[in-house]
PDB file of N, CA and C in Angstrom:
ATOM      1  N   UNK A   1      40.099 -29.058  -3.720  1.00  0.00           N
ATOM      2  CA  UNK A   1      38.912 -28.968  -2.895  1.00  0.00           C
ATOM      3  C   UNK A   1      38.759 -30.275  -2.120  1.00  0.00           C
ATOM      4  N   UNK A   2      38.682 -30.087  -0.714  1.00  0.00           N
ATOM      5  CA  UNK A   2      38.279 -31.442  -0.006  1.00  0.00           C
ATOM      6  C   UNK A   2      37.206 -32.193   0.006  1.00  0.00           C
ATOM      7  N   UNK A   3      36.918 -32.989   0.202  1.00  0.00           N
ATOM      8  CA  UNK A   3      35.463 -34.097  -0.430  1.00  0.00           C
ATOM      9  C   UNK A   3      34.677 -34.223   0.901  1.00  0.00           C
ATOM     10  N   UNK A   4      35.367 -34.090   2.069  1.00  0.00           N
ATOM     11  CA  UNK A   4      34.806 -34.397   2.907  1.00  0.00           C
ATOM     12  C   UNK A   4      34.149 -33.266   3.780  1.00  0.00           C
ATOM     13  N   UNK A   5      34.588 -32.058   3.417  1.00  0.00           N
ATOM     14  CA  UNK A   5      34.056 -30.573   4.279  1.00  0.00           C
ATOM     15  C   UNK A   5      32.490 -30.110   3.705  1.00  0.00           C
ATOM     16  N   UNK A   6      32.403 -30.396   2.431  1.00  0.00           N
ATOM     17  CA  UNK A   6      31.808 -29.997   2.005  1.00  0.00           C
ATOM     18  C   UNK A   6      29.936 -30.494   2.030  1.00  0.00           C
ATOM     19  N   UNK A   7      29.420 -29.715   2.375  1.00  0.00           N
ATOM     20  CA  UNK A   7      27.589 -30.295   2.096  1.00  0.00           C
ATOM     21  C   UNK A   7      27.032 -30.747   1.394  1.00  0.00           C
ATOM     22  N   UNK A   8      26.584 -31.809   0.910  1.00  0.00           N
ATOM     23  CA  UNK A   8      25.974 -32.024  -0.591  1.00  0.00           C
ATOM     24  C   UNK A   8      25.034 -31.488  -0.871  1.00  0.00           C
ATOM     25  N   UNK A   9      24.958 -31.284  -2.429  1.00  0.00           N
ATOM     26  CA  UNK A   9      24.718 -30.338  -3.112  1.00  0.00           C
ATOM     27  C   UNK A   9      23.082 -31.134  -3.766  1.00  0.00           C
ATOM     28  N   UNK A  10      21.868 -30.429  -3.328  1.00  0.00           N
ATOM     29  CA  UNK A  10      20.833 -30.875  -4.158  1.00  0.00           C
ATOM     30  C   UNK A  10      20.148 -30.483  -5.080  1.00  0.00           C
ATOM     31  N   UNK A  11      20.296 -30.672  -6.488  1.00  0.00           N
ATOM     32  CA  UNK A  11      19.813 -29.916  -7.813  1.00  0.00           C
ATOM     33  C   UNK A  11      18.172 -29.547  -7.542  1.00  0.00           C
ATOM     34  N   UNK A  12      17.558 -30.851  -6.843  1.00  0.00           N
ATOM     35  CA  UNK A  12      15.791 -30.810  -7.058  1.00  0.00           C
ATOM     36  C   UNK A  12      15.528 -30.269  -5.616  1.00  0.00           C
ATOM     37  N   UNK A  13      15.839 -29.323  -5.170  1.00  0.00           N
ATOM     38  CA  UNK A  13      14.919 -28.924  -3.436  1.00  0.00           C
ATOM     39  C   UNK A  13      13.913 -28.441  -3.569  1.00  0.00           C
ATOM     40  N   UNK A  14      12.885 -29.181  -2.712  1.00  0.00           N
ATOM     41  CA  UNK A  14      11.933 -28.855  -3.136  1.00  0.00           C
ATOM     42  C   UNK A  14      10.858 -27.520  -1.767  1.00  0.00           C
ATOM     43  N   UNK A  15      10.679 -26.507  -2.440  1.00  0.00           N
ATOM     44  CA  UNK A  15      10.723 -24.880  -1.544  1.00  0.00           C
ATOM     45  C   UNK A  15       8.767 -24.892  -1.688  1.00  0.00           C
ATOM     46  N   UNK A  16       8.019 -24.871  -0.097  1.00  0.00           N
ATOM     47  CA  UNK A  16       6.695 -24.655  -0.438  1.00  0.00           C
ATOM     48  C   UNK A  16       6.499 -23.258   0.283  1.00  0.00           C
ATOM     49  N   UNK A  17       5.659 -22.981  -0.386  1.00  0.00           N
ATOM     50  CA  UNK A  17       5.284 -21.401   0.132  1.00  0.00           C
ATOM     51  C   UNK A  17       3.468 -21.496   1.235  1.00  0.00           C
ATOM     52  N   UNK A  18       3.653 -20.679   2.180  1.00  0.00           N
ATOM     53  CA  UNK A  18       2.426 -20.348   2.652  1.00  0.00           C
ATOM     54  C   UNK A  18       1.212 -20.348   1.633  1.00  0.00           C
ATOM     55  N   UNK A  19       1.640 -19.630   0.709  1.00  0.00           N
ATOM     56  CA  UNK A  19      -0.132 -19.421   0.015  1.00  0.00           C
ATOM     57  C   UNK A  19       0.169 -20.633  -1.123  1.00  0.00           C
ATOM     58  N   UNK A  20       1.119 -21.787  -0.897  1.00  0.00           N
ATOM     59  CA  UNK A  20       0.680 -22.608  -1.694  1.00  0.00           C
ATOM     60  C   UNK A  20       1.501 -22.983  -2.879  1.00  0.00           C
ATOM     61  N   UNK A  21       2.396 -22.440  -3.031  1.00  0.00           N
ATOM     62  CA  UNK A  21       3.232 -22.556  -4.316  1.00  0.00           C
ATOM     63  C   UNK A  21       4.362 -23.408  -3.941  1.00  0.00           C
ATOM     64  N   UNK A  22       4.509 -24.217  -4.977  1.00  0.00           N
ATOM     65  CA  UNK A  22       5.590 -24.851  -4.455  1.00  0.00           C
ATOM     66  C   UNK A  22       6.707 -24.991  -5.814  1.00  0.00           C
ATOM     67  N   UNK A  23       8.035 -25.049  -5.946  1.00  0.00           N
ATOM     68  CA  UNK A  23       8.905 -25.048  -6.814  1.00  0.00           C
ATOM     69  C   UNK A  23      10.043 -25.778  -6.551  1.00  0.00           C
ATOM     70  N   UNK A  24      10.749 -26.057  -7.509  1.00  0.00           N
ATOM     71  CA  UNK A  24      11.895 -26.664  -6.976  1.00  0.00           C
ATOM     72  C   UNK A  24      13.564 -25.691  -7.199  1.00  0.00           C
ATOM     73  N   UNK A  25      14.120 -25.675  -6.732  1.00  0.00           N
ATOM     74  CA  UNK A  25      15.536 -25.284  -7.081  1.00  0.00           C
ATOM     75  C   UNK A  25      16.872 -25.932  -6.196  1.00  0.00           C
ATOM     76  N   UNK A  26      18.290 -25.278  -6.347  1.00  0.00           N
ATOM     77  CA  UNK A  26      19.282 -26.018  -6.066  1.00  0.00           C
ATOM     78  C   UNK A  26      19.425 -25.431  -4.704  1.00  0.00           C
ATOM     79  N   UNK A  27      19.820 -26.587  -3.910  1.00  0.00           N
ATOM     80  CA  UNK A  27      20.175 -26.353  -2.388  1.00  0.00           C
ATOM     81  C   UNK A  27      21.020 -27.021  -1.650  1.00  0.00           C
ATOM     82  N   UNK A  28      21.443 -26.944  -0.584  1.00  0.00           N
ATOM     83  CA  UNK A  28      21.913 -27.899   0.074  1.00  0.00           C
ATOM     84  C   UNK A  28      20.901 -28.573   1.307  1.00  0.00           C
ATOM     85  N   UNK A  29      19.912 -28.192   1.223  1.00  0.00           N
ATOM     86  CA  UNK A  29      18.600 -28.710   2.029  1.00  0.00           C
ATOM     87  C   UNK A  29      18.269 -29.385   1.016  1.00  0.00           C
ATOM     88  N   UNK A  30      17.164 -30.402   1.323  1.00  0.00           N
ATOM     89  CA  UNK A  30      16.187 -31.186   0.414  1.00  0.00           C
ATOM     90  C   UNK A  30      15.076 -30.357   0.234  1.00  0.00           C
ATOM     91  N   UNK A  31      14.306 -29.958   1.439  1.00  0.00           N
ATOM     92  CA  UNK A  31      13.162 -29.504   1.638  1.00  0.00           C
ATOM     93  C   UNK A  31      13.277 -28.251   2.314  1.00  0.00           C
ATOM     94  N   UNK A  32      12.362 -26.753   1.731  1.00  0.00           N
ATOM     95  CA  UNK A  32      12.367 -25.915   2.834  1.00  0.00           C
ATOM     96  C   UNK A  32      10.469 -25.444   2.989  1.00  0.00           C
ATOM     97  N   UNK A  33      10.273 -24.848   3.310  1.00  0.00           N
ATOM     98  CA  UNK A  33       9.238 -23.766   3.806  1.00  0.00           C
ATOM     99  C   UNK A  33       9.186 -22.465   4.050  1.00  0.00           C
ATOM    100  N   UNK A  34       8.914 -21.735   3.441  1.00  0.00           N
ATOM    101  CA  UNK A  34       8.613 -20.077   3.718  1.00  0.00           C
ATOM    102  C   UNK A  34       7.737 -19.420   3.554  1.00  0.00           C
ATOM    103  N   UNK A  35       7.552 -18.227   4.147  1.00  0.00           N
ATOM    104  CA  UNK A  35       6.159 -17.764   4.613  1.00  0.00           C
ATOM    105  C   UNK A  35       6.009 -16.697   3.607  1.00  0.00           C
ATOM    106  N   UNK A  36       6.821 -16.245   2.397  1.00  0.00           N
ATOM    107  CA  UNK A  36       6.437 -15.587   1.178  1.00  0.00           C
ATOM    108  C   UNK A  36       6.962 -15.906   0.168  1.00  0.00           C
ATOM    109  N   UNK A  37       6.980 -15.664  -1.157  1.00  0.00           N
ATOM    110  CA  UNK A  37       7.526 -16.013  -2.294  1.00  0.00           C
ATOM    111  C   UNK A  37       7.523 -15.131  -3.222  1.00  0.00           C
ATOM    112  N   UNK A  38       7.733 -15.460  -4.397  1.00  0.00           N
ATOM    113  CA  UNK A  38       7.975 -14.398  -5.961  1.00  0.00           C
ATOM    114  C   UNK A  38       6.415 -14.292  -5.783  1.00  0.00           C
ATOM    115  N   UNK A  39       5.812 -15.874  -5.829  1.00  0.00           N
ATOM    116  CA  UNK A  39       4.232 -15.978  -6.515  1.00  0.00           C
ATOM    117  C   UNK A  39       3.165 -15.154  -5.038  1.00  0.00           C
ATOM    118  N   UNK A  40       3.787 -14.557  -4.219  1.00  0.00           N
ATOM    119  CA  UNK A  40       2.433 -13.472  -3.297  1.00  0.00           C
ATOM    120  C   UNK A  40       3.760 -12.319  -2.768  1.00  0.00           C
ATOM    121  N   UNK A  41       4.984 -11.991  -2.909  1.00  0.00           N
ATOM    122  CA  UNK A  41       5.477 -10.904  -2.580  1.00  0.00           C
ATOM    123  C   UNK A  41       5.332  -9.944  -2.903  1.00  0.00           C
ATOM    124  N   UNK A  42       4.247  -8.655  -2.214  1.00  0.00           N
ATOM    125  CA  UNK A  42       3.846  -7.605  -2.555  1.00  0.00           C
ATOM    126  C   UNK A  42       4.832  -6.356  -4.179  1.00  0.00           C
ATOM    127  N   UNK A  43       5.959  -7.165  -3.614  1.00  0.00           N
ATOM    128  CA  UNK A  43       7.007  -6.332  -4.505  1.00  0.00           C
ATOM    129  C   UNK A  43       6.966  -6.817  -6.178  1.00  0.00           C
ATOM    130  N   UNK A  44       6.146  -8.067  -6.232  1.00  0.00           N
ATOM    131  CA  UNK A  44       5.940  -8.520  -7.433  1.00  0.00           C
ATOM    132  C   UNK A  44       4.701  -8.903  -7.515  1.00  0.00           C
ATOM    133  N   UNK A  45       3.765  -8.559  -6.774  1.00  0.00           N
ATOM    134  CA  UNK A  45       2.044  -8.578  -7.294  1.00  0.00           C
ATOM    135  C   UNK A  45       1.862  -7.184  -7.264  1.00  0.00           C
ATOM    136  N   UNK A  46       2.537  -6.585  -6.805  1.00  0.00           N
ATOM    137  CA  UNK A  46       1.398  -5.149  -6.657  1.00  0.00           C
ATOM    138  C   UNK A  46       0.198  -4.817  -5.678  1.00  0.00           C
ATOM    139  N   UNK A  47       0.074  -5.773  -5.027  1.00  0.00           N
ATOM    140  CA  UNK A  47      -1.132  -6.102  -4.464  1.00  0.00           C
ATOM    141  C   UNK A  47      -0.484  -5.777  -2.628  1.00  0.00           C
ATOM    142  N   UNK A  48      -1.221  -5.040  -2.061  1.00  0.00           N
ATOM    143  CA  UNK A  48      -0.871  -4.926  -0.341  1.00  0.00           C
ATOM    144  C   UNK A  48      -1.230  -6.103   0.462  1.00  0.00           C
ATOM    145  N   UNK A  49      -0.528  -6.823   1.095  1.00  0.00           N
ATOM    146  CA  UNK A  49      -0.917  -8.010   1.942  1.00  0.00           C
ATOM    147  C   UNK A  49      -0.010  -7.932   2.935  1.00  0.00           C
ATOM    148  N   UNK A  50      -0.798  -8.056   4.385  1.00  0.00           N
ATOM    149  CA  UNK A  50       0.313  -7.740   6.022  1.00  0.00           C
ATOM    150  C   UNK A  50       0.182  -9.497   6.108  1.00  0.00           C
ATOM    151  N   UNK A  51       1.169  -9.652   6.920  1.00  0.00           N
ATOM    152  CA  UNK A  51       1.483 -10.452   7.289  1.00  0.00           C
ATOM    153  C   UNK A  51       1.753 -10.350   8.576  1.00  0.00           C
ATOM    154  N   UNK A  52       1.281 -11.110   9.656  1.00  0.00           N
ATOM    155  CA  UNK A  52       1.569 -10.679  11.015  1.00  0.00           C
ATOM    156  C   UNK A  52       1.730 -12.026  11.862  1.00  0.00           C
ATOM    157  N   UNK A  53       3.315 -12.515  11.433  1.00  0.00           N
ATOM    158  CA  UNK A  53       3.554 -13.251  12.366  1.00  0.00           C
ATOM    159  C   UNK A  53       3.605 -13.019  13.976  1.00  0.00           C
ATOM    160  N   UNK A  54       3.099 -13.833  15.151  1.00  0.00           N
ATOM    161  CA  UNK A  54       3.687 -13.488  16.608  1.00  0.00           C
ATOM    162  C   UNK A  54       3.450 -12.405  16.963  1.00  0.00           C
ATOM    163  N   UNK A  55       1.725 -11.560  16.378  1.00  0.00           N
ATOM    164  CA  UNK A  55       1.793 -10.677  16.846  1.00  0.00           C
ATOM    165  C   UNK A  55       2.744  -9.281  16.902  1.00  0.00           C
ATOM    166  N   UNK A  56       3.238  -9.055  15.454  1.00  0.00           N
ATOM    167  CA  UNK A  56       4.480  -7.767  15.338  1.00  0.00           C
ATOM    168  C   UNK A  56       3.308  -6.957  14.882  1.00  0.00           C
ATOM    169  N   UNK A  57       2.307  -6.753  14.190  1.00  0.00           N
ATOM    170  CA  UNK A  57       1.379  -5.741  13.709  1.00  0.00           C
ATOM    171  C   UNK A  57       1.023  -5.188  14.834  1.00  0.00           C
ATOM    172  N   UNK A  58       0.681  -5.852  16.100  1.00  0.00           N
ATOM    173  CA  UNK A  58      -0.293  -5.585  17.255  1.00  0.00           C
ATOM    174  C   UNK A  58       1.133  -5.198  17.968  1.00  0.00           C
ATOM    175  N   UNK A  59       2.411  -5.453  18.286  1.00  0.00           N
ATOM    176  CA  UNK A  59       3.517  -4.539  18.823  1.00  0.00           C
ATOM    177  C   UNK A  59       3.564  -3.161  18.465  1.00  0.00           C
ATOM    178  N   UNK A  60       3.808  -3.497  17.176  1.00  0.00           N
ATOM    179  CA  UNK A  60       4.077  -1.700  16.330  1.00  0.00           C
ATOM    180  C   UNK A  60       2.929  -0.992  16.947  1.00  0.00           C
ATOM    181  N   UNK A  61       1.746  -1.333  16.705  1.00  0.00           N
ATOM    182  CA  UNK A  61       0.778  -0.632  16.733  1.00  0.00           C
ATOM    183  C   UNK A  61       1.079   0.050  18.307  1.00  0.00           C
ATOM    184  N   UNK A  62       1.083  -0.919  19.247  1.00  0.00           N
ATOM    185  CA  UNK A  62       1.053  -0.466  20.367  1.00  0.00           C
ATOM    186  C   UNK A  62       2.257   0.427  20.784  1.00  0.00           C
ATOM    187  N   UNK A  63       3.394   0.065  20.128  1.00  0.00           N
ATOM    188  CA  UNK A  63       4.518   1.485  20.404  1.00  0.00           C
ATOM    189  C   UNK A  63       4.318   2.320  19.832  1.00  0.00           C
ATOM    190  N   UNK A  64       3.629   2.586  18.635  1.00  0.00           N
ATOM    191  CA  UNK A  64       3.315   4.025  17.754  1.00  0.00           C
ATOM    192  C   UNK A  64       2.498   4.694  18.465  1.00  0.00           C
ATOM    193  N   UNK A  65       1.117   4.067  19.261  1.00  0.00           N
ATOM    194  CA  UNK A  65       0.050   4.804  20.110  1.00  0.00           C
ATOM    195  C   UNK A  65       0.894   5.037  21.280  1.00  0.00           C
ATOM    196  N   UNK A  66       2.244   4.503  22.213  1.00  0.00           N
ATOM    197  CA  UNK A  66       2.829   4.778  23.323  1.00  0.00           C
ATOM    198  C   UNK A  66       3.379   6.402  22.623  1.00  0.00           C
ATOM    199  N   UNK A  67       4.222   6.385  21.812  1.00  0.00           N
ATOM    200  CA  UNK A  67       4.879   7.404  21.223  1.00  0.00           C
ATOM    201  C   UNK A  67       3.962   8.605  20.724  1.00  0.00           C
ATOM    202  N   UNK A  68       2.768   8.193  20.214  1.00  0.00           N
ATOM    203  CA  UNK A  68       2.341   9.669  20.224  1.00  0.00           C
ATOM    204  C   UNK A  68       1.653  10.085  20.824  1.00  0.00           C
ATOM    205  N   UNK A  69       1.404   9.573  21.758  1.00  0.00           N
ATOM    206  CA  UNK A  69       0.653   9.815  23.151  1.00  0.00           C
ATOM    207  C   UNK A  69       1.773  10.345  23.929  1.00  0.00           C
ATOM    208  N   UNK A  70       2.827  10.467  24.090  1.00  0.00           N
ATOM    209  CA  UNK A  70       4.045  10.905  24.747  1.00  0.00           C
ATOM    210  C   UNK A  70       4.567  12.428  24.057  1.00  0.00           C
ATOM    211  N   UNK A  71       4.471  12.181  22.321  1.00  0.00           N
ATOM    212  CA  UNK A  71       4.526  13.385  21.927  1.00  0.00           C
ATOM    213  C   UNK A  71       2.957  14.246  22.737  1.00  0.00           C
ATOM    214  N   UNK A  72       2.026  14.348  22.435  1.00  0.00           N
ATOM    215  CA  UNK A  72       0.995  15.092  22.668  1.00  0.00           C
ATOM    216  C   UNK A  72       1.648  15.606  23.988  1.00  0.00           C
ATOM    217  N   UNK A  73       1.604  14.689  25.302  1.00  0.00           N
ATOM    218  CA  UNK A  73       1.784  15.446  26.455  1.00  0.00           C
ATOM    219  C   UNK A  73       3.006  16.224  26.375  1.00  0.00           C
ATOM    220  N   UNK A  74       4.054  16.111  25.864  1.00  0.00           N
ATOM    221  CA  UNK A  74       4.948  16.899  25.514  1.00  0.00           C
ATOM    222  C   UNK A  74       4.497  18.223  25.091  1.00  0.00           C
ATOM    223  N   UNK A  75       3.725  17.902  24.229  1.00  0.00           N
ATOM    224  CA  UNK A  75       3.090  19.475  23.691  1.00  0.00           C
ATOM    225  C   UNK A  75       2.250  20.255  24.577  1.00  0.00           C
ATOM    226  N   UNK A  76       1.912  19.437  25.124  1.00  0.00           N
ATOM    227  CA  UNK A  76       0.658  20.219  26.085  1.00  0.00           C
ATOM    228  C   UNK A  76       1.624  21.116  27.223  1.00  0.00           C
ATOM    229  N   UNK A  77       2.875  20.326  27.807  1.00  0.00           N
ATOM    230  CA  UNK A  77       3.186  20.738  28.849  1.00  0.00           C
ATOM    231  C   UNK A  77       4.379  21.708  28.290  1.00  0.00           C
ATOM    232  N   UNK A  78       4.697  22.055  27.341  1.00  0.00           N
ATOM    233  CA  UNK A  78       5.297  23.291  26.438  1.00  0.00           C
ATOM    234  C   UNK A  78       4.260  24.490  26.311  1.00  0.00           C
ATOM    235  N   UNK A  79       3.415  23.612  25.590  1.00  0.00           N
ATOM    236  CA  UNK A  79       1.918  25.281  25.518  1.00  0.00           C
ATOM    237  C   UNK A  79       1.424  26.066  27.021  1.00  0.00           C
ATOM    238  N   UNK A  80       1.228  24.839  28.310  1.00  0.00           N
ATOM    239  CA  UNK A  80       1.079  25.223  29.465  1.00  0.00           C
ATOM    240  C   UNK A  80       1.988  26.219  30.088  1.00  0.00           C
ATOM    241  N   UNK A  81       3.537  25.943  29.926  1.00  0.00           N
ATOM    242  CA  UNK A  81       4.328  26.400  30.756  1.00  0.00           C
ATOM    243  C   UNK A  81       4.936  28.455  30.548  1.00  0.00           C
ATOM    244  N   UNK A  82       4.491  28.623  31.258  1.00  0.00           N
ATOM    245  CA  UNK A  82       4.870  30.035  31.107  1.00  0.00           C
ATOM    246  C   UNK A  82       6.209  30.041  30.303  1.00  0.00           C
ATOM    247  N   UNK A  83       6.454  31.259  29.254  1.00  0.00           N
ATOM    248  CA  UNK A  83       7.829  31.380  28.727  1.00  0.00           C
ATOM    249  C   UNK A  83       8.242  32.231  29.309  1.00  0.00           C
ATOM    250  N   UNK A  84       9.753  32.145  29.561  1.00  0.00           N
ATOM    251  CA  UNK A  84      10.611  32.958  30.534  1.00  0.00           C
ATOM    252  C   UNK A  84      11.598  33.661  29.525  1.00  0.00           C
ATOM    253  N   UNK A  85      10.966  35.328  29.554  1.00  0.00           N
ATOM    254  CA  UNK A  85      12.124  36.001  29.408  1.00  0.00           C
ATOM    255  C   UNK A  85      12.931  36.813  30.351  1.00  0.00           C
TER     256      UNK A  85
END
């Protein structure tokens, strides 16, 4: 193994979370930051919490109301149109 390719290796990194938690584990960073963790990830509280970075809640929202507003007129202009036999 070469000595010189390699990243050093840090046993104590120290990882803080948005709602506050902070822990340490092994990295090749010293320090990180992230915006969920074990201690608030819905998948291990049980608990529902959105998160809406940059405005993605208020995107979705607005392509789901484009889309079914597109279905409806679809429907309308099927029920309107005479069927041709």
């Amino acid at each position: 193994m070469k000595k010189t390719i390699h990243p050093k290796y840090n046993s104590r990194a120290k990882i803080k979370c948005a709602c506050g938690a902070e822990f340490n584990v092994g990295s090749t960073q010293e320090n990180m930051e992230v915006e969920i963790c074990s201690h608030c990830h819905p998948l291990y509280t049980g608990k529902q919490k959105f998160i809406d970075t940059a405005g993605r809640l208020e995107r979705y929202e607005k392509m789901m109301s484009k889309s079914k507003a597109l279905k409806e007129k679809l429907k309308k202009t099927k029920k309107e149109s005479p069927k041709k036999k």
